[in-house]
Protein backbone atom coordinates (compact mmCIF):
# COMPACT_ATOMS: atom_id res chain seq x y z
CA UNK A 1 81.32 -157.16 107.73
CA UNK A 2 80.68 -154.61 110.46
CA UNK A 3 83.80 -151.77 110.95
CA UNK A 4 84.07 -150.99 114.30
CA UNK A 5 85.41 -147.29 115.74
CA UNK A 6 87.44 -147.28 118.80
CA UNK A 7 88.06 -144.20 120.52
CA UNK A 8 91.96 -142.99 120.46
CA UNK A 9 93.23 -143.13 124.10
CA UNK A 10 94.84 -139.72 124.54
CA UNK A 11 97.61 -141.29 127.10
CA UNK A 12 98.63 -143.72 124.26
CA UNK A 13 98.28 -141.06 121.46
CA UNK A 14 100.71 -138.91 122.98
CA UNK A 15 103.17 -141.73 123.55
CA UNK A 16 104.75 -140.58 120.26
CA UNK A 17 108.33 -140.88 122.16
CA UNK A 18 107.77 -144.34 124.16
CA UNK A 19 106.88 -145.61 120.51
CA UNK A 20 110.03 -144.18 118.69
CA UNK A 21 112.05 -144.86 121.59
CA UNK A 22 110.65 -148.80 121.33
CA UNK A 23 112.18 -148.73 117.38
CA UNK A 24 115.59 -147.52 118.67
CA UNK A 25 116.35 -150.84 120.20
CA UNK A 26 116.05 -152.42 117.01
CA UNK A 27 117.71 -149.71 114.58
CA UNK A 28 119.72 -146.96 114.34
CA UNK A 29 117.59 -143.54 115.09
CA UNK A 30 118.79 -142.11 111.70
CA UNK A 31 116.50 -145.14 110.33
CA UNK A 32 113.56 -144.03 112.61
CA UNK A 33 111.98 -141.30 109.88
CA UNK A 34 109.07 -138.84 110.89
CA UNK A 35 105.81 -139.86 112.88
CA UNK A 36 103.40 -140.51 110.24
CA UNK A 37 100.08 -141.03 112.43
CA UNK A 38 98.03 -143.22 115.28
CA UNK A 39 94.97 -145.69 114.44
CA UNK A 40 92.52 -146.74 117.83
CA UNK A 41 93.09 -150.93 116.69
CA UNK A 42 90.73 -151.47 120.31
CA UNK A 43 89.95 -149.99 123.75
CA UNK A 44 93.05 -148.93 125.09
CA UNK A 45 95.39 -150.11 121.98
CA UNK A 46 97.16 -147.84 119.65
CA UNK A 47 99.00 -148.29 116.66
CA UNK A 48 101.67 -145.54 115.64
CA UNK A 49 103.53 -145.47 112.28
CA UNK A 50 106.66 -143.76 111.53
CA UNK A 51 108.51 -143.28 108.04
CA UNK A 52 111.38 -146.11 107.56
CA UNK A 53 114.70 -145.05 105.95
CA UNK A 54 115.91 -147.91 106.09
CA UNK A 55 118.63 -148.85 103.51
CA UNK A 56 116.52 -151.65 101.01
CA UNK A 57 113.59 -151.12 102.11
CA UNK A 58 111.84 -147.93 100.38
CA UNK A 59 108.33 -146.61 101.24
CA UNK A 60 108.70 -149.10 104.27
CA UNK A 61 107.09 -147.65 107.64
CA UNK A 62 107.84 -148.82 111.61
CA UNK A 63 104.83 -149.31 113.30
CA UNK A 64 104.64 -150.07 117.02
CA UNK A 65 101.45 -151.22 118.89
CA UNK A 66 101.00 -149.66 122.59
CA UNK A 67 98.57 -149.93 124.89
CA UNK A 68 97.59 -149.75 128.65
CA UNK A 69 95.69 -151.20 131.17
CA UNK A 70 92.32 -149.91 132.44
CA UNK A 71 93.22 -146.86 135.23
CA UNK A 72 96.55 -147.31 134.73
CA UNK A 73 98.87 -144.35 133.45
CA UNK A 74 101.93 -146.78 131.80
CA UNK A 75 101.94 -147.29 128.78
CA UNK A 76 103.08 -150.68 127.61
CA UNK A 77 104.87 -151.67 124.35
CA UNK A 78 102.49 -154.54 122.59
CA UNK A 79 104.86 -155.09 119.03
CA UNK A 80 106.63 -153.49 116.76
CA UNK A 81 108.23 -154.16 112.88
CA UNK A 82 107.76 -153.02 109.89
CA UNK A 83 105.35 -153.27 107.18
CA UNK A 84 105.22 -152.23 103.16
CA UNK A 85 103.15 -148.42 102.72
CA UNK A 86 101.78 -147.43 99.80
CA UNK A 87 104.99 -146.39 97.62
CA UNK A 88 106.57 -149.69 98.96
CA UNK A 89 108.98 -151.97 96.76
CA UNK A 90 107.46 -156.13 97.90
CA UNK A 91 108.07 -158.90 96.11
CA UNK A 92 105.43 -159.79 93.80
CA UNK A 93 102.87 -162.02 94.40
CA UNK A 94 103.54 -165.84 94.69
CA UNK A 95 102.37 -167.92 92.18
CA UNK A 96 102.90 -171.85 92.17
CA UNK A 97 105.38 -173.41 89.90
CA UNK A 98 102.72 -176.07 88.10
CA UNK A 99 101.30 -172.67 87.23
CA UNK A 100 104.45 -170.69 85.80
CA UNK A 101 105.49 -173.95 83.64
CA UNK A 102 105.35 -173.78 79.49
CA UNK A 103 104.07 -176.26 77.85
CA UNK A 104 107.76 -177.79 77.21
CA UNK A 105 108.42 -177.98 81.27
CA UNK A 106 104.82 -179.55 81.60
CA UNK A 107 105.68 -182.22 78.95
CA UNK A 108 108.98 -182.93 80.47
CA UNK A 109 107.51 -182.85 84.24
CA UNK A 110 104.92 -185.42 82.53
CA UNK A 111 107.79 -187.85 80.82
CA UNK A 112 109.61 -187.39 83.97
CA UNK A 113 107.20 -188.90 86.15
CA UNK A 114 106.63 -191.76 83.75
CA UNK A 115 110.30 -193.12 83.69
């Protein structure tokens, strides 16, 4: 699989405040923690991530996705939530039930289906 490196649009880099300002519709601005970087996702499109303190949700981070059109100076809010960093607390991976059963629930599951 081939990486590909996008340049970082300085007009969308520097939208630090449009992108915070995007999160304060959705949650208090005490929530909204420091700005913790940018990644180029594509030409002209910009992700920025900011530190969640967000009651429940620890090592959480906001990100919001801006971009802008070719020649054009506004900057335009793509999406934004929230996704788990590297300290984050996330449920742990599903795993089917047939899979979690003992042997006793897979011998009743069996006579169960037989009746």
């Amino acid at each position: 699989m081939t990486m590909v490196s996008y340049k970082k649009d300085p007009a969308l880099v520097e939208a630090v405040s449009v992108a915070r300002s995007a999160i304060v519709d959705f949650a208090p601005s005490d929530q909204i923690g420091e700005h913790l970087g940018v990644k180029a996702d594509g030409e002209r499109l910009i992700t920025h991530r900011f530190a969640a303190h967000r009651p429940g949700y620890r090592g959480w981070e906001w990100f919001v996705t801006l971009a802008r059109a070719p020649r054009s100076k506004k900057v335009t809010v793509c999406e934004l939530g929230m996704l788990p960093g590297e300290d984050a607390l996330t449920a742990p991976q599903w795993v089917p039930w047939s899979e979690r059963m003992t042997e006793a629930e897979t011998g009743q599951a069996a006579q169960a289906s037989n009746t």
